[in-house]
PDB file of N, CA and C in Angstrom:
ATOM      1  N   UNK A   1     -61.202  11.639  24.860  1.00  0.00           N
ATOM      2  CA  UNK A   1     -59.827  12.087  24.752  1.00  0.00           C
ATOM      3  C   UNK A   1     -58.999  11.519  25.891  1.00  0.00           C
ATOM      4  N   UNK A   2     -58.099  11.201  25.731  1.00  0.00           N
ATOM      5  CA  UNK A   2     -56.846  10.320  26.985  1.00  0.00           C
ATOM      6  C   UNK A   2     -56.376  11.728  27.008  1.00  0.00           C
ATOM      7  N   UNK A   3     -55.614  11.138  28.258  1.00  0.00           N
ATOM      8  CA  UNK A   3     -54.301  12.492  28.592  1.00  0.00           C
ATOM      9  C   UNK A   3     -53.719  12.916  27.552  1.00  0.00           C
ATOM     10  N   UNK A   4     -52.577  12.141  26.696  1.00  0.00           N
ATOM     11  CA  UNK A   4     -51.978  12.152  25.738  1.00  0.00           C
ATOM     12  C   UNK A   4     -52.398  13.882  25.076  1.00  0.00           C
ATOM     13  N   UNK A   5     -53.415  12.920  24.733  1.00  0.00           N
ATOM     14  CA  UNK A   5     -54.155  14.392  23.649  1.00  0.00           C
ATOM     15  C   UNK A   5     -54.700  15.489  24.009  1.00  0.00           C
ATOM     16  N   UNK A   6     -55.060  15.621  25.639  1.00  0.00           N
ATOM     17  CA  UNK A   6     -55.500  16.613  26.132  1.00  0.00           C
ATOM     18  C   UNK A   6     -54.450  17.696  26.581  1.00  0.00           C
ATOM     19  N   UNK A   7     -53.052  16.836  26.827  1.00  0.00           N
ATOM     20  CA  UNK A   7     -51.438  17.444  26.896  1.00  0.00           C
ATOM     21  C   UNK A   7     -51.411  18.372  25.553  1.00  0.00           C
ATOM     22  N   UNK A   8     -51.529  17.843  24.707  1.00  0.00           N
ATOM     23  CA  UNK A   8     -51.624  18.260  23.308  1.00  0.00           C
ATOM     24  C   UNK A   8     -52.108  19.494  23.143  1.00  0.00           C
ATOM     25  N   UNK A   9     -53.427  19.738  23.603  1.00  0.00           N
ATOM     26  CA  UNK A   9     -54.547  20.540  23.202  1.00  0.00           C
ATOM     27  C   UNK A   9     -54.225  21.641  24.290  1.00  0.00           C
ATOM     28  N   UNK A  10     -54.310  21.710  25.643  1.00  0.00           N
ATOM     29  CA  UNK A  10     -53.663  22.551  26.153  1.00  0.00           C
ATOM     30  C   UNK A  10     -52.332  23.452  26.299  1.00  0.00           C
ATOM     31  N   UNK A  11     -51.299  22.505  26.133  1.00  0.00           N
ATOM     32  CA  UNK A  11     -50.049  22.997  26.172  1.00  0.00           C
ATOM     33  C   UNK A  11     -49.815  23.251  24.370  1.00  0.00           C
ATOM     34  N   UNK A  12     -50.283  22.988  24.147  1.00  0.00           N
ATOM     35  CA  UNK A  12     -49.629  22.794  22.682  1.00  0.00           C
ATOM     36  C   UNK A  12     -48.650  22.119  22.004  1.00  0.00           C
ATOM     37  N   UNK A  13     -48.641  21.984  20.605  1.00  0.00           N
ATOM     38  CA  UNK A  13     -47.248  21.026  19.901  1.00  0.00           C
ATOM     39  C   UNK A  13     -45.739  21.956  19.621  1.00  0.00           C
ATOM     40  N   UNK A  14     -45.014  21.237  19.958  1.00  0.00           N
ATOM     41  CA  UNK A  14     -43.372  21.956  19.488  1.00  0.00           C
ATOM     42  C   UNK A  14     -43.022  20.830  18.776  1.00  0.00           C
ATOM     43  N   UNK A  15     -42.483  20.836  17.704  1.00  0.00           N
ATOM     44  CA  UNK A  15     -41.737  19.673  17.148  1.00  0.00           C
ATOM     45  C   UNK A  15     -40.713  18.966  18.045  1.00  0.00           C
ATOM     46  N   UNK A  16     -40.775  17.602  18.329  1.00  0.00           N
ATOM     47  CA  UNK A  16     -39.824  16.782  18.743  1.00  0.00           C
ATOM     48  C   UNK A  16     -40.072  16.830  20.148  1.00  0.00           C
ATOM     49  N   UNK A  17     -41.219  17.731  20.572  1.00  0.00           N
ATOM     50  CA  UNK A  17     -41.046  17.940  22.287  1.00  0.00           C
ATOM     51  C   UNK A  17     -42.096  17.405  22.680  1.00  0.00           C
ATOM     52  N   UNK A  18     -42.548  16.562  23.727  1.00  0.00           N
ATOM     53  CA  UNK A  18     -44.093  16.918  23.869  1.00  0.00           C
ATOM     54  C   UNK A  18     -44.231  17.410  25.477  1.00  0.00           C
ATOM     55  N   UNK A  19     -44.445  18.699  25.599  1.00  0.00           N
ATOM     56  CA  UNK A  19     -44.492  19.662  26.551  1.00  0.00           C
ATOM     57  C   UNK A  19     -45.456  18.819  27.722  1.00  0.00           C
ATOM     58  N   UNK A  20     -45.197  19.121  29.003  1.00  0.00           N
ATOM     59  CA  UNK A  20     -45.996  18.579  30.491  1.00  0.00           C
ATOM     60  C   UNK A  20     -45.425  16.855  30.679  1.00  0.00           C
ATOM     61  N   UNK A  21     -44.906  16.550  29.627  1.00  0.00           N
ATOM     62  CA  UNK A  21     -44.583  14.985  29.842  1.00  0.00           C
ATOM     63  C   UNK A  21     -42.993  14.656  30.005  1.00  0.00           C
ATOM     64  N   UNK A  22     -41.893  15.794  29.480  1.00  0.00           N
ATOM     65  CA  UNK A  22     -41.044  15.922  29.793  1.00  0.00           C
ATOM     66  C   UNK A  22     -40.277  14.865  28.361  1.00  0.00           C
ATOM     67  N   UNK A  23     -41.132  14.509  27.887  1.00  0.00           N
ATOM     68  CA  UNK A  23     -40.429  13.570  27.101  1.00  0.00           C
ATOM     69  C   UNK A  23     -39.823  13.956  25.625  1.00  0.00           C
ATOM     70  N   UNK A  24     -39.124  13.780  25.247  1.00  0.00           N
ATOM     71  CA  UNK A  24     -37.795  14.127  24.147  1.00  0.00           C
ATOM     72  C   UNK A  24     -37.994  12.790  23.240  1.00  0.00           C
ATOM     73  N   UNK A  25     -39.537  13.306  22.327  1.00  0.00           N
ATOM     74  CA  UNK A  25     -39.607  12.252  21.312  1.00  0.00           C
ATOM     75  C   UNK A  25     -38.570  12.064  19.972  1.00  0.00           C
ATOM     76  N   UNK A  26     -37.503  13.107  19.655  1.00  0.00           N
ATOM     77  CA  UNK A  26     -36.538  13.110  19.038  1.00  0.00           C
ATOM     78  C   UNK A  26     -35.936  14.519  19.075  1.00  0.00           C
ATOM     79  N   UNK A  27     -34.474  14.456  18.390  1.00  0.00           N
ATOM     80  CA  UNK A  27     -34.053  15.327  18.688  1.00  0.00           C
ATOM     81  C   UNK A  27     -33.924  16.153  17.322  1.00  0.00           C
ATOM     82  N   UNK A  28     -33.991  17.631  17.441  1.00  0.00           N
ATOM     83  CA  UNK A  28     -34.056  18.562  16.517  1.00  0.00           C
ATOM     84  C   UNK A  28     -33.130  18.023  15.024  1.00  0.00           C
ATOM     85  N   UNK A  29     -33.244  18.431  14.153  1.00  0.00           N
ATOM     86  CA  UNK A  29     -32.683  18.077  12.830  1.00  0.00           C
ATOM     87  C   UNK A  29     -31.083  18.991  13.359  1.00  0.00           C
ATOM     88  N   UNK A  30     -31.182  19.900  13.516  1.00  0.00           N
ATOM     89  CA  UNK A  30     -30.231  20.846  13.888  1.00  0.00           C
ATOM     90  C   UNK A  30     -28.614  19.768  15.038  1.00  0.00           C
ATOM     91  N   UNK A  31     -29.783  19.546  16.016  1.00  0.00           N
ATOM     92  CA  UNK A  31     -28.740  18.737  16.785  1.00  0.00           C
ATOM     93  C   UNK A  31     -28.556  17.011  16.367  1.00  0.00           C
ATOM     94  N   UNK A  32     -29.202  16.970  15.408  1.00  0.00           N
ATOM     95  CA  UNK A  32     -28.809  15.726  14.622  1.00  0.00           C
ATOM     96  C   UNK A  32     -27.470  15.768  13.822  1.00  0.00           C
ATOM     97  N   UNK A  33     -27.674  16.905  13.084  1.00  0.00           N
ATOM     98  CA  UNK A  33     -26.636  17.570  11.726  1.00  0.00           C
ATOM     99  C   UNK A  33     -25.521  17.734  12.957  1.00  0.00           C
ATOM    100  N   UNK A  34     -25.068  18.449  13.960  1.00  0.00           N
ATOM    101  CA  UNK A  34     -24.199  18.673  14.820  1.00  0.00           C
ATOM    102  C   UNK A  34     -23.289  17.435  15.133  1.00  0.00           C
ATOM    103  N   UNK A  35     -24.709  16.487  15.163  1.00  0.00           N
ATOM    104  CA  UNK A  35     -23.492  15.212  15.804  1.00  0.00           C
ATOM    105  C   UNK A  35     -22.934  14.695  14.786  1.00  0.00           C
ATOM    106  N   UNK A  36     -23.819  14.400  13.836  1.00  0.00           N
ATOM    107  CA  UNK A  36     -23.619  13.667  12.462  1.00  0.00           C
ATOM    108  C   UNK A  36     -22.043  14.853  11.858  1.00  0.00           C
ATOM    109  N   UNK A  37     -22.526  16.154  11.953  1.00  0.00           N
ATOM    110  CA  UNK A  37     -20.922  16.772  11.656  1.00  0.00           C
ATOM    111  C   UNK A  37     -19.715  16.318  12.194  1.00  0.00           C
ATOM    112  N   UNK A  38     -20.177  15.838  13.965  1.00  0.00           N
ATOM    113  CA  UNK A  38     -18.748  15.718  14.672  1.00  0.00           C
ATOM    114  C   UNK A  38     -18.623  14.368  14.201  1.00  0.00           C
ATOM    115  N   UNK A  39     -19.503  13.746  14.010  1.00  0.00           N
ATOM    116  CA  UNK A  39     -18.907  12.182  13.215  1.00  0.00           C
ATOM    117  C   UNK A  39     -18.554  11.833  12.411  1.00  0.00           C
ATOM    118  N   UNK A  40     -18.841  12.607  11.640  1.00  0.00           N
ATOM    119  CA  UNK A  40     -17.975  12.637  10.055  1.00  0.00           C
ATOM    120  C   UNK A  40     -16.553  13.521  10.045  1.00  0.00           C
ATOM    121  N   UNK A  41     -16.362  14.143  11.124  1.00  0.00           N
ATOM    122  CA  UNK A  41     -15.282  15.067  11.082  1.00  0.00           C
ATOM    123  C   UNK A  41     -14.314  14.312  11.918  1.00  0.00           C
ATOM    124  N   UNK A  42     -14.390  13.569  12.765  1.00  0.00           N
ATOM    125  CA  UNK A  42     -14.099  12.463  13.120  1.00  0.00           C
ATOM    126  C   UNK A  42     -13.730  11.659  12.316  1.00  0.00           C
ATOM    127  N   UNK A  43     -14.193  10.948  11.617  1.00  0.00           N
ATOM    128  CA  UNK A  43     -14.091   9.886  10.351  1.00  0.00           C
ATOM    129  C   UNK A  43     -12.962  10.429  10.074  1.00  0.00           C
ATOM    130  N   UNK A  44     -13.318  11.768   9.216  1.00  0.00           N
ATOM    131  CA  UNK A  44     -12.119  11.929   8.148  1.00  0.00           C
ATOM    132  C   UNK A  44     -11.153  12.101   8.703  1.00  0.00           C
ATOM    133  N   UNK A  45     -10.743  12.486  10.033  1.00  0.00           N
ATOM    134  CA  UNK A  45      -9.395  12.709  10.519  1.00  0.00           C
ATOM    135  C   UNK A  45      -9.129  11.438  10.691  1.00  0.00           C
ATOM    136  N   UNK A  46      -9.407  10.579  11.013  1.00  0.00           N
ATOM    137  CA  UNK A  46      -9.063   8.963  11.190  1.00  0.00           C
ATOM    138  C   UNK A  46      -8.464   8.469   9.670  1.00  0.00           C
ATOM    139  N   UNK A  47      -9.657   8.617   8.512  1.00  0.00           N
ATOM    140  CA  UNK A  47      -9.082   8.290   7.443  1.00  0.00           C
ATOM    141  C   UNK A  47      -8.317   9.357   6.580  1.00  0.00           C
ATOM    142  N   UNK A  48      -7.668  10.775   7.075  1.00  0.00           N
ATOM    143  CA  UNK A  48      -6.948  11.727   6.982  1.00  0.00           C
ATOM    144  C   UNK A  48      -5.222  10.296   7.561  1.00  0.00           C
ATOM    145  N   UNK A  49      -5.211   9.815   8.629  1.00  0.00           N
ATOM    146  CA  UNK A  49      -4.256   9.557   9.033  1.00  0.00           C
ATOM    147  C   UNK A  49      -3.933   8.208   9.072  1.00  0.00           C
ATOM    148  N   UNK A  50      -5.167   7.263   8.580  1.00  0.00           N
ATOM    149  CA  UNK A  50      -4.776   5.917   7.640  1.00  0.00           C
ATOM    150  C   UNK A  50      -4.320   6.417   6.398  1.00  0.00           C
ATOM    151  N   UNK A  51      -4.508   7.383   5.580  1.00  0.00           N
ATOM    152  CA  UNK A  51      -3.875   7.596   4.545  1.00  0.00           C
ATOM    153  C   UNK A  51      -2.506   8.226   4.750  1.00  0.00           C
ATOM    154  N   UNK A  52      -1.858   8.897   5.711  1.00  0.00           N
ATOM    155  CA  UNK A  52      -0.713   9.404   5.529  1.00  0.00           C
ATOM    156  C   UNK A  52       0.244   7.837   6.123  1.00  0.00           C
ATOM    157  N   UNK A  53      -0.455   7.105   6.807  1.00  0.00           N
ATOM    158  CA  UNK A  53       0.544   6.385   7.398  1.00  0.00           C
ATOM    159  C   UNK A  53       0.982   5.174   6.236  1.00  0.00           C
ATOM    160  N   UNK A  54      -0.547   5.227   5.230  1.00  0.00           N
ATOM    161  CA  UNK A  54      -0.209   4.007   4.242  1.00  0.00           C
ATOM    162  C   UNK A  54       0.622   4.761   2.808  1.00  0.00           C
ATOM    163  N   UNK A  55       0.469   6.107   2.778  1.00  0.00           N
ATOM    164  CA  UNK A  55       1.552   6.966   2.074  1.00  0.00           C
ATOM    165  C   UNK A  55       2.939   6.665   2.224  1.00  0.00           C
ATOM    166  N   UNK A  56       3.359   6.657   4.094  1.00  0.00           N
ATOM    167  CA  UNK A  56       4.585   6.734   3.998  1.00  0.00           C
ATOM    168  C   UNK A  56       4.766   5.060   3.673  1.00  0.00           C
ATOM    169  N   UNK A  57       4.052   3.989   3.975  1.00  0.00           N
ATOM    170  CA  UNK A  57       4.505   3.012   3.874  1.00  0.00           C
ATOM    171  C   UNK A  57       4.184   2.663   2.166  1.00  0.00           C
ATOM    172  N   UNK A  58       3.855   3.088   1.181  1.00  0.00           N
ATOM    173  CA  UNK A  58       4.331   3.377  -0.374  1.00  0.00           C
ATOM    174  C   UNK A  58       5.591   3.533  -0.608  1.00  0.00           C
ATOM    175  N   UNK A  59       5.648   4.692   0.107  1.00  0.00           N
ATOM    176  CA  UNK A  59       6.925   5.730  -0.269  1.00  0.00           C
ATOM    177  C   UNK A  59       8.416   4.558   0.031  1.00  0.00           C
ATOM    178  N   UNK A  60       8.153   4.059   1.325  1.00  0.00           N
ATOM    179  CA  UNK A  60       9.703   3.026   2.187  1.00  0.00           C
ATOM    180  C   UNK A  60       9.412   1.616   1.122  1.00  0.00           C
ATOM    181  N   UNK A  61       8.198   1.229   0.797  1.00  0.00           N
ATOM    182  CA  UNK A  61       8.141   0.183  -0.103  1.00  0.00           C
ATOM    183  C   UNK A  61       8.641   0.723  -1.869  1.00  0.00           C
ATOM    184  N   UNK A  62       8.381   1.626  -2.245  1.00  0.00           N
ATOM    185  CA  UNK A  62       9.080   2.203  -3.534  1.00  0.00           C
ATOM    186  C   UNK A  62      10.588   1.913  -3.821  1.00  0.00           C
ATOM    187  N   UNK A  63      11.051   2.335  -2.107  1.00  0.00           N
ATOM    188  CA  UNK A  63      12.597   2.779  -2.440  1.00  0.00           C
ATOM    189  C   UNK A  63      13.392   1.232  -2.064  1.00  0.00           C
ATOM    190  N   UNK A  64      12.640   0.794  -1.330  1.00  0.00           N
ATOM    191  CA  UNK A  64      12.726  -0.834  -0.911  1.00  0.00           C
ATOM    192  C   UNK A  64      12.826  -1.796  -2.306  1.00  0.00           C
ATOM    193  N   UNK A  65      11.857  -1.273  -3.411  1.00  0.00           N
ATOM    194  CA  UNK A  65      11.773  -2.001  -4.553  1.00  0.00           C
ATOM    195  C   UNK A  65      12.778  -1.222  -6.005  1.00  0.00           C
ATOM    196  N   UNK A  66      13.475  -0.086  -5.367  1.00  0.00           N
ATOM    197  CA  UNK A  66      14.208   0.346  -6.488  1.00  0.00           C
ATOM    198  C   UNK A  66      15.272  -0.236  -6.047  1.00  0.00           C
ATOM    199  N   UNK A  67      15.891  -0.262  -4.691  1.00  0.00           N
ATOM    200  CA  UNK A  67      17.153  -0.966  -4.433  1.00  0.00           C
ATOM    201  C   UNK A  67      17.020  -2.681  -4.927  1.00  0.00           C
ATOM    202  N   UNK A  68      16.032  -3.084  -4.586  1.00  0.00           N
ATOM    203  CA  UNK A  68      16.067  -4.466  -4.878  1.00  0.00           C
ATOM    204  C   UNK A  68      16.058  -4.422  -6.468  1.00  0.00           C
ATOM    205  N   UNK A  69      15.598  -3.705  -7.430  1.00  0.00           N
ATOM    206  CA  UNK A  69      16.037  -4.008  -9.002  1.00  0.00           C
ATOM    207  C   UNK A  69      17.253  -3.400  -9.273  1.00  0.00           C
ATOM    208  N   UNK A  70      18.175  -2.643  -8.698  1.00  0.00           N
ATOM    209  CA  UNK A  70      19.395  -2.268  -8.511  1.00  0.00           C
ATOM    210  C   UNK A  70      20.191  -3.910  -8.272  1.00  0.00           C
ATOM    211  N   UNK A  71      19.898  -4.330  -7.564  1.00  0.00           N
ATOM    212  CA  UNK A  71      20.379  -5.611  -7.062  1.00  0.00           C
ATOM    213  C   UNK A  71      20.360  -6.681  -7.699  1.00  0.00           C
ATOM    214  N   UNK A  72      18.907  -6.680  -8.761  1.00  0.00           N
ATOM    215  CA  UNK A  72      18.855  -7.615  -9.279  1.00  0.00           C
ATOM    216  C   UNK A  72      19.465  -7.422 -10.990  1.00  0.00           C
ATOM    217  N   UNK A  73      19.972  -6.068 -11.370  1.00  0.00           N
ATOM    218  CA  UNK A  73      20.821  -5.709 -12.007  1.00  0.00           C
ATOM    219  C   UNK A  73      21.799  -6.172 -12.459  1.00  0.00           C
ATOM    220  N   UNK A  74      22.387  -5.802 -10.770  1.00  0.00           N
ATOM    221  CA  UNK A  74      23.819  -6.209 -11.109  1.00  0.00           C
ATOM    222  C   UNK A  74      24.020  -7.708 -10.571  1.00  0.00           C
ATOM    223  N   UNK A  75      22.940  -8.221 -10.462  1.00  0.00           N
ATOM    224  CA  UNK A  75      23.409  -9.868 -10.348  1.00  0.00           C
ATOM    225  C   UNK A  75      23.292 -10.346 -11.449  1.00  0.00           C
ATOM    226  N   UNK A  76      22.201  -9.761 -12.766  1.00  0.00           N
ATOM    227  CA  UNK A  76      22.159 -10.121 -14.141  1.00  0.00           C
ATOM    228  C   UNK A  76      23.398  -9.543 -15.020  1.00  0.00           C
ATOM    229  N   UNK A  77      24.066  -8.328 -14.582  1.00  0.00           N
ATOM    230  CA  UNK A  77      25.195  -8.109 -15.375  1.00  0.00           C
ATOM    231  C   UNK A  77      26.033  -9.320 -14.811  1.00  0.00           C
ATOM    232  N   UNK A  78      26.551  -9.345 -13.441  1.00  0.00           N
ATOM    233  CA  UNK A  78      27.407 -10.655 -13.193  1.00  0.00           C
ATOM    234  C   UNK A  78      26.825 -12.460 -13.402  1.00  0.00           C
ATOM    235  N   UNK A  79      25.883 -12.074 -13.929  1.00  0.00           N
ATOM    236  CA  UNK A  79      25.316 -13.784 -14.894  1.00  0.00           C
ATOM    237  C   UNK A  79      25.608 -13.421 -16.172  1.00  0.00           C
ATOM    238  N   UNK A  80      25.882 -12.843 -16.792  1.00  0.00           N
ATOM    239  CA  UNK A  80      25.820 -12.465 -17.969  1.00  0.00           C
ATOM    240  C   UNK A  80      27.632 -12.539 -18.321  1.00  0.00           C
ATOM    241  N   UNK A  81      28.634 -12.027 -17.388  1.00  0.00           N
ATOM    242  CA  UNK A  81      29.414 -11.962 -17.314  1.00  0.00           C
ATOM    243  C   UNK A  81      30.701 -13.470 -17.265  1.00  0.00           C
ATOM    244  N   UNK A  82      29.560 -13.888 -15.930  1.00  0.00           N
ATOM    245  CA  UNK A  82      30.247 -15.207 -16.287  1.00  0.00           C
ATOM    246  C   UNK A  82      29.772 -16.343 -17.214  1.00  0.00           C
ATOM    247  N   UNK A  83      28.372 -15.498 -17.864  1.00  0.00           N
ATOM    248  CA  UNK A  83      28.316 -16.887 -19.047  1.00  0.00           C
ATOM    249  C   UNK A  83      29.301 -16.469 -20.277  1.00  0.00           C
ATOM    250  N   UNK A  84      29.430 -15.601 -20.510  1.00  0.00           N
ATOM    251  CA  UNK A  84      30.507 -15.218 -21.633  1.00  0.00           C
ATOM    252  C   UNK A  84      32.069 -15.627 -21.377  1.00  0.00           C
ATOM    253  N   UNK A  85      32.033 -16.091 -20.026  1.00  0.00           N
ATOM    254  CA  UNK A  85      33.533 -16.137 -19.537  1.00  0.00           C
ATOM    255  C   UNK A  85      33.659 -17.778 -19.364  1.00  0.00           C
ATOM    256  N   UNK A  86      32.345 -18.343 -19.518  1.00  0.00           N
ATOM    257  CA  UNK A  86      32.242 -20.105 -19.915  1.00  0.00           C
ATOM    258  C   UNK A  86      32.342 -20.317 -21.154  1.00  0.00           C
ATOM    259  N   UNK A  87      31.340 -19.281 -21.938  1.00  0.00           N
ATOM    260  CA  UNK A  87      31.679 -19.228 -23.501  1.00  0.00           C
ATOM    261  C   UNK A  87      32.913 -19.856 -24.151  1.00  0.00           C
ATOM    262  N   UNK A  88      34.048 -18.544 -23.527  1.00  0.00           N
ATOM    263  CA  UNK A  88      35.340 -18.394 -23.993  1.00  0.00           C
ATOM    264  C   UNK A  88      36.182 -19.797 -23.552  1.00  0.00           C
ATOM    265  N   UNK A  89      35.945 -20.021 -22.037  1.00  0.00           N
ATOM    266  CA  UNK A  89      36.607 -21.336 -22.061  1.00  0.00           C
ATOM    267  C   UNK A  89      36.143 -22.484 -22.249  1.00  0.00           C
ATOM    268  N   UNK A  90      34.974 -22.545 -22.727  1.00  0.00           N
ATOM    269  CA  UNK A  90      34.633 -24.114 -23.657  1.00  0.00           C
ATOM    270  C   UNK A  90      35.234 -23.681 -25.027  1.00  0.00           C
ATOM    271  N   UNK A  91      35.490 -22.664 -25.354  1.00  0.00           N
ATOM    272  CA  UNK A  91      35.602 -22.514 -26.826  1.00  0.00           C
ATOM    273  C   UNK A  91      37.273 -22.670 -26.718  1.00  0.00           C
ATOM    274  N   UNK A  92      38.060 -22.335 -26.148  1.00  0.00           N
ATOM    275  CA  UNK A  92      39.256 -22.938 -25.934  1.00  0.00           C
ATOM    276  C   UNK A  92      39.791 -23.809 -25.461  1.00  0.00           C
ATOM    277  N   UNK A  93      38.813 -24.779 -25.213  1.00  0.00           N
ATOM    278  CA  UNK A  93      38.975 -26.621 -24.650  1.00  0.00           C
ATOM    279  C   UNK A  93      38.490 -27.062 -25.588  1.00  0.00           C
ATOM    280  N   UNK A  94      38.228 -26.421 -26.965  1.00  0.00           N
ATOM    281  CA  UNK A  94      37.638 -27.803 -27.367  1.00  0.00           C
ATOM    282  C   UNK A  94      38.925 -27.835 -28.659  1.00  0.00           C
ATOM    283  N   UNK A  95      38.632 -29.478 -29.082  1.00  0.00           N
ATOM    284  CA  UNK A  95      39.813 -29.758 -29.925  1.00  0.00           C
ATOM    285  C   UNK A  95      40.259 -29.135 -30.954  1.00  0.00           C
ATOM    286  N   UNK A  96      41.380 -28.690 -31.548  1.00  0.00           N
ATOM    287  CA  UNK A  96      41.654 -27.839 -32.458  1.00  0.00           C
ATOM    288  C   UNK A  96      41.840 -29.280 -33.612  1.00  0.00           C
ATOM    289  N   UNK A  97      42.322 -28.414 -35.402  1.00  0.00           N
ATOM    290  CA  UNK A  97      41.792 -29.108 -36.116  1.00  0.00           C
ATOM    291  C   UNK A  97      43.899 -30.048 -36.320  1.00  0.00           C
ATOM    292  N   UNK A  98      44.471 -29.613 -35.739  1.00  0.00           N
ATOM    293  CA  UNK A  98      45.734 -30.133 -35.305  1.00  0.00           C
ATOM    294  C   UNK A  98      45.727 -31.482 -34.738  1.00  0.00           C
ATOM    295  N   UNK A  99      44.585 -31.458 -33.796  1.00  0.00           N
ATOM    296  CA  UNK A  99      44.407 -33.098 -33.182  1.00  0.00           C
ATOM    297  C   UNK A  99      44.671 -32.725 -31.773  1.00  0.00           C
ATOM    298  N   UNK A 100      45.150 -31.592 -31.390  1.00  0.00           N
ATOM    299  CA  UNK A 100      45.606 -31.235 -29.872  1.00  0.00           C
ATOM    300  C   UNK A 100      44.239 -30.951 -29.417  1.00  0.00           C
ATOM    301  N   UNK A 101      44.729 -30.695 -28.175  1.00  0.00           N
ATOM    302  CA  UNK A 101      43.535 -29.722 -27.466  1.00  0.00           C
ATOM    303  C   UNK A 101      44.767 -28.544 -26.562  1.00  0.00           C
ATOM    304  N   UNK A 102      43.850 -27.497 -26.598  1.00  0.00           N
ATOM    305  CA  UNK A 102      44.629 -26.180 -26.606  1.00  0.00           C
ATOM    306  C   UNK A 102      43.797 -25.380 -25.119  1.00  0.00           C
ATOM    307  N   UNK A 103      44.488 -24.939 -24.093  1.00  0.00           N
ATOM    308  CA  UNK A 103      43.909 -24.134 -23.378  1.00  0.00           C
ATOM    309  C   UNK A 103      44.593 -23.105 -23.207  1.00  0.00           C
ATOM    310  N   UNK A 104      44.039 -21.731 -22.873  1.00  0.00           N
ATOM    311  CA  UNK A 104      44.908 -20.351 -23.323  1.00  0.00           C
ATOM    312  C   UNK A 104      44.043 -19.318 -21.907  1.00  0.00           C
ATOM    313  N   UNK A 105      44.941 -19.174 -20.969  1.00  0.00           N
ATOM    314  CA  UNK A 105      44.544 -18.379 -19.491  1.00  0.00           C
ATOM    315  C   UNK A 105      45.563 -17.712 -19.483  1.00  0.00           C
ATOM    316  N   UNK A 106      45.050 -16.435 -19.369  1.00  0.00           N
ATOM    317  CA  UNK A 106      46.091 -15.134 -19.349  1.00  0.00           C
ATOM    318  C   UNK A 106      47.446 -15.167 -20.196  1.00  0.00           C
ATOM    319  N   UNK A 107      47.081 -15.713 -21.415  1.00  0.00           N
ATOM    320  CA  UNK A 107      48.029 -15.220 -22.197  1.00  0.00           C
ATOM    321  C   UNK A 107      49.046 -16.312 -22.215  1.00  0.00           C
ATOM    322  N   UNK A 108      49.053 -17.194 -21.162  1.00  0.00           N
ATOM    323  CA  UNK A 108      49.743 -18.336 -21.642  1.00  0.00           C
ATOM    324  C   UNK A 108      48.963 -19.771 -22.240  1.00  0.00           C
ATOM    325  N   UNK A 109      49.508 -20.197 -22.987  1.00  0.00           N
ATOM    326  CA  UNK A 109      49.311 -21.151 -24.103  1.00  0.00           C
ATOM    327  C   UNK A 109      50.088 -22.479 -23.304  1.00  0.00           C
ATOM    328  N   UNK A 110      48.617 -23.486 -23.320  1.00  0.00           N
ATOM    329  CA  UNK A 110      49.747 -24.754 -23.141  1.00  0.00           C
ATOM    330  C   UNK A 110      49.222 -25.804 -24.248  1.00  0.00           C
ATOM    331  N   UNK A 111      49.814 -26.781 -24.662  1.00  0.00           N
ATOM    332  CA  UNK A 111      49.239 -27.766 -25.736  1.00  0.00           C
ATOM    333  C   UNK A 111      49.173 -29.003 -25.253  1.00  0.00           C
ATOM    334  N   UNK A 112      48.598 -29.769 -25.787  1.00  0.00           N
ATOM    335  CA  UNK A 112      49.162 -31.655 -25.184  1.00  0.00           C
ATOM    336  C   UNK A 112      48.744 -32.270 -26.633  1.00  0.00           C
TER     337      UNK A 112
END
């Protein structure tokens, strides 16, 4: 028998301890679960507060992207506006069946 085992046989076994040698062959399941709790409780407050910060940055990108289709709205009503307003004046430049050509802006009429 070596020391080892004669430590053994006298003092006796405790889980995780081995008594007269001072040595701390692991540590209890108990104070495992403890740390492993504070580390996971840890975690989640970390990813508790990557999620609120990428929330609010949703939220400023949402309203960021409703103004910009607001915008892009009314730049399609004002394309829309002035193609109807090219419409009208190609359609009143072009030659009438008289032989003239006719242009008509606010109501006044000129001929050649």
């Amino acid at each position: 028998m070596n020391e080892f085992e004669i430590s053994i046989d006298v003092l006796g076994r405790r889980p995780g301890y081995l008594k007269g040698y001072g040595i701390h062959l692991r540590g209890s399941s108990s104070t495992r679960s403890i740390a492993k709790s504070a580390e996971r409780d840890a975690e989640v407050v970390a990813l508790k507060e990557t999620v609120a910060v990428q929330a609010e940055q949703i939220a400023s990108q949402a309203e960021q992207m409703k103004a910009q289709a607001e915008r892009m709205n009314a730049q399609a009503q004002k394309t829309t506006d002035l193609e109807a307003l090219m419409h009208q004046l190609f359609a009143r430049s072009q030659p009438r069946a008289s032989g003239g050509y006719s242009c008509e802006l606010s109501g006044n009429s000129v001929r050649s």
